[in-house]
Protein backbone atom coordinates (compact mmCIF):
# COMPACT_ATOMS: atom_id res chain seq x y z
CA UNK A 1 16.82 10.83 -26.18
CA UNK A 2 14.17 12.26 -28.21
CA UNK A 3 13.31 15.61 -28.65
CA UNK A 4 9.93 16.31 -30.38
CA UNK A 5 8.54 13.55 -32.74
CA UNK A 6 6.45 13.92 -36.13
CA UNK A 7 5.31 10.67 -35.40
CA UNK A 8 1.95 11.04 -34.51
CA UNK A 9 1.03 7.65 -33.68
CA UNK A 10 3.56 7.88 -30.60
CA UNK A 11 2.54 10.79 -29.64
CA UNK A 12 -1.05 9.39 -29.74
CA UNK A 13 -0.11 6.56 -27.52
CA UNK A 14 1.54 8.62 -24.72
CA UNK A 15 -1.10 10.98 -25.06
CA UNK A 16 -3.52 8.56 -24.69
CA UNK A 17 -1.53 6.90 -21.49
CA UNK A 18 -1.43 10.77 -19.65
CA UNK A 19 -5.38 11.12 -20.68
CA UNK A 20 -6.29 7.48 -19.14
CA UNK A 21 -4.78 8.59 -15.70
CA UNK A 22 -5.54 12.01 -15.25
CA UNK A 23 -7.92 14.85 -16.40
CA UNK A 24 -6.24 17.60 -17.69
CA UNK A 25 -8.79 19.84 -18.15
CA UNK A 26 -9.59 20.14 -14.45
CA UNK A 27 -5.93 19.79 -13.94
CA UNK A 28 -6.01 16.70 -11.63
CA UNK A 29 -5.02 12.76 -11.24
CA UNK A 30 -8.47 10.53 -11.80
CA UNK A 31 -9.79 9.77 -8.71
CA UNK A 32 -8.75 6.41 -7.11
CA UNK A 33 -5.08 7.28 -7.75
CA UNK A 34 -3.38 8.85 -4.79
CA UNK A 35 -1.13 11.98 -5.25
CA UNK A 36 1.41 14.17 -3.66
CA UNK A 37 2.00 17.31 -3.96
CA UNK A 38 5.98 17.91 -5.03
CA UNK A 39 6.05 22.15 -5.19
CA UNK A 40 5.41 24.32 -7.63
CA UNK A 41 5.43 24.06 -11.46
CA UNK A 42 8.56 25.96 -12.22
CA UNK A 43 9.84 22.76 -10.42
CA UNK A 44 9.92 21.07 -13.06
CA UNK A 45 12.57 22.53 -15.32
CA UNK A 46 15.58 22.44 -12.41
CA UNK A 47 18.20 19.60 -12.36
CA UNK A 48 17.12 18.75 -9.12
CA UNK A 49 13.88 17.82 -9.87
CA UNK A 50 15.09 15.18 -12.46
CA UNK A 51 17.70 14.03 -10.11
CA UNK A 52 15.13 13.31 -7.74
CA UNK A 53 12.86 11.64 -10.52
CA UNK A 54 15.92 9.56 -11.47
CA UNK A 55 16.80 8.08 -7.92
CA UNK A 56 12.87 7.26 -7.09
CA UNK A 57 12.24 5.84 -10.82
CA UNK A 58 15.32 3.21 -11.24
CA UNK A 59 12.98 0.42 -10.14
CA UNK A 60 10.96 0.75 -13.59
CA UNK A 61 12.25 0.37 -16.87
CA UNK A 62 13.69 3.16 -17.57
CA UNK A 63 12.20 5.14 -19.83
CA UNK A 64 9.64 7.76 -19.63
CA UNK A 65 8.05 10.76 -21.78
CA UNK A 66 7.26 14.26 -21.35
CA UNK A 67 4.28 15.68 -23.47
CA UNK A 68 3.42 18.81 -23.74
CA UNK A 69 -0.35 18.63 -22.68
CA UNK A 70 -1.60 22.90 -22.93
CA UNK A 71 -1.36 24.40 -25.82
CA UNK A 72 -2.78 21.71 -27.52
CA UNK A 73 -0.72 19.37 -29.03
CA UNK A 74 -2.51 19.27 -32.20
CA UNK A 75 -3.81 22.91 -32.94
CA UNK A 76 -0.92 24.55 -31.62
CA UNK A 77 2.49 22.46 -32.29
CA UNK A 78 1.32 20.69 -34.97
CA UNK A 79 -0.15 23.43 -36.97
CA UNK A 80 2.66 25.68 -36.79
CA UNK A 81 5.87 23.51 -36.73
CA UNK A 82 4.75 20.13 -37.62
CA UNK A 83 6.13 18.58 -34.85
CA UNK A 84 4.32 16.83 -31.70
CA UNK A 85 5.39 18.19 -28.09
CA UNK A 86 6.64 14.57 -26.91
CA UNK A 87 9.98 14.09 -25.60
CA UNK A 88 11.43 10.82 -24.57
CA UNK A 89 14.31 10.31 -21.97
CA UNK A 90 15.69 7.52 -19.96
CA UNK A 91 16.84 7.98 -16.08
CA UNK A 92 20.61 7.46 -17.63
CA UNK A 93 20.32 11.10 -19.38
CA UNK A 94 21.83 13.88 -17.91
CA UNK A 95 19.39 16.32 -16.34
CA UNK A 96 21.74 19.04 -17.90
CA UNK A 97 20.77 17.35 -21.51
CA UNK A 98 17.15 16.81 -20.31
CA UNK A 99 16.97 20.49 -19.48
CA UNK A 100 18.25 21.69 -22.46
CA UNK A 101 16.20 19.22 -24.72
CA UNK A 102 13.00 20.72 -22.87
CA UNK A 103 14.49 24.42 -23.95
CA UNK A 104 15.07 23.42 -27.59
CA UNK A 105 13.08 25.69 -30.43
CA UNK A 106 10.60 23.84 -32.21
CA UNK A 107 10.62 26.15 -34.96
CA UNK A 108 10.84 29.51 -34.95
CA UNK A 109 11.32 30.90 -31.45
CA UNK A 110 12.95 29.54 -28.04
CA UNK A 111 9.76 31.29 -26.55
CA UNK A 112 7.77 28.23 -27.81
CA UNK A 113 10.25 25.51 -26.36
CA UNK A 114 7.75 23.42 -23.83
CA UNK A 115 10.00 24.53 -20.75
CA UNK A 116 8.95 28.01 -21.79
CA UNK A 117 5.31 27.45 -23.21
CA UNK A 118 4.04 24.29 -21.58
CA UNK A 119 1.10 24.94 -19.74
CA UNK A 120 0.09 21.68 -18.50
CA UNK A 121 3.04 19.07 -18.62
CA UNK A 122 2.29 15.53 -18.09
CA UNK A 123 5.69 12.80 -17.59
CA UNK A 124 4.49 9.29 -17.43
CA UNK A 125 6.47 6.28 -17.24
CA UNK A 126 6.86 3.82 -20.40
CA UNK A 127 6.01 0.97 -17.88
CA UNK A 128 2.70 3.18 -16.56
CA UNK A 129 4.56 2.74 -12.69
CA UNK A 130 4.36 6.73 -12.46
CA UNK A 131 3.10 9.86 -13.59
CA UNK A 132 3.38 13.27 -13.12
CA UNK A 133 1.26 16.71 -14.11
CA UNK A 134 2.87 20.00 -13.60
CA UNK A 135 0.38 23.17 -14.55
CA UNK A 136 1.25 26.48 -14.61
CA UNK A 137 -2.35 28.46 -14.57
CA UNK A 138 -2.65 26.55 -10.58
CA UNK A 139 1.29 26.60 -10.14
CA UNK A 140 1.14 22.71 -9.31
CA UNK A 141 3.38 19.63 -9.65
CA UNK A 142 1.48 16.44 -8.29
CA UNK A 143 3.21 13.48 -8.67
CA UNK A 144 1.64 9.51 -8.77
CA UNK A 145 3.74 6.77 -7.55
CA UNK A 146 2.35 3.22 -7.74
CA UNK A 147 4.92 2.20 -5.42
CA UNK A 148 4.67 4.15 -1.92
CA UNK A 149 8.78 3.92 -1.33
CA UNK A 150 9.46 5.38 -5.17
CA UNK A 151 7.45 8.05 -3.98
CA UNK A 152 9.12 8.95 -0.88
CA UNK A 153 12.61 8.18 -2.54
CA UNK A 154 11.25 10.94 -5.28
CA UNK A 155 10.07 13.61 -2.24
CA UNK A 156 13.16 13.24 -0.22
CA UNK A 157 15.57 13.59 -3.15
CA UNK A 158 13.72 16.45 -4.13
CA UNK A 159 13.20 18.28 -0.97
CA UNK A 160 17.41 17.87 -0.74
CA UNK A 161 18.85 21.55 -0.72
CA UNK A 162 22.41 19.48 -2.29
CA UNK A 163 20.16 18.97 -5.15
CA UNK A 164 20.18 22.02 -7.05
């Protein structure tokens, strides 16, 4: 588990990755990959969100990243704690740990932690076999499954009300 990096050419790569499958800046998946809708962004920072991510992504590697997409990377994280907003977890982690790694002070103030000033959170796969963009300014979490059955493992986990 990794929680922020100063490595920028990591970052750079995952960044990359999240900007080659969807547009951030208009807040959507590029066209010709099919989404879902999965709620609403505060979503994202329950444990049953990355329970459900868990049981629908076993059938990749693994491994996947979260990267802090809005405020920018560079101008914002960067320049003030000299960190980049990339975490990196594997479906073994705890969603308790995951949670708490996502809450974690960069520097200065838990009120910049990316579960607290993420604007536009991307989660992408190591193997590229899903992504995931959560924004806050539309209150949306669309998720990309490349396999049709990962994706309706991920809905129906996370639709669960035993899933808190």
């Amino acid at each position: 588990m990794i929680i922020y990096s100063k490595d920028r050419t990591r970052f750079e790569a995952v960044e990359l990755a999240v900007r080659k499958a969807c547009d951030v800046e208009r807040r959507e998946l590029i066209s010709g990959r099919t989404s879902e809708s999965a709620g609403d962004f505060n979503v994202l920072f329950t444990k049953r969100f990355f329970r459900a991510l868990h049981a629908a992504a076993s059938c990749g590697d693994g491994a996947y990243q979260i990267v802090c997409l809005d405020p920018d990377p560079i101008q914002y994280f960067h320049a003030h704690f000299g960190i980049y907003p990339i975490c990196e977890f594997r479906i073994t982690d705890d969603p308790a740990d995951i949670l708490r790694g996502l809450g974690r002070d960069p520097g200065g103030s838990l009120a910049d932690a990316i579960s607290s000033r993420g604007d536009a959170v991307a989660l992408i796969s190591t193997d590229s076999s899903w992504l995931i963009l959560a924004t806050r300014d539309d209150d949306s979490l669309r998720v990309h499954f490349k396999s049709e059955s990962a994706a309706a493992t991920f809905l129906e986990h996370l639709e669960r009300s035993d899933h808190k």
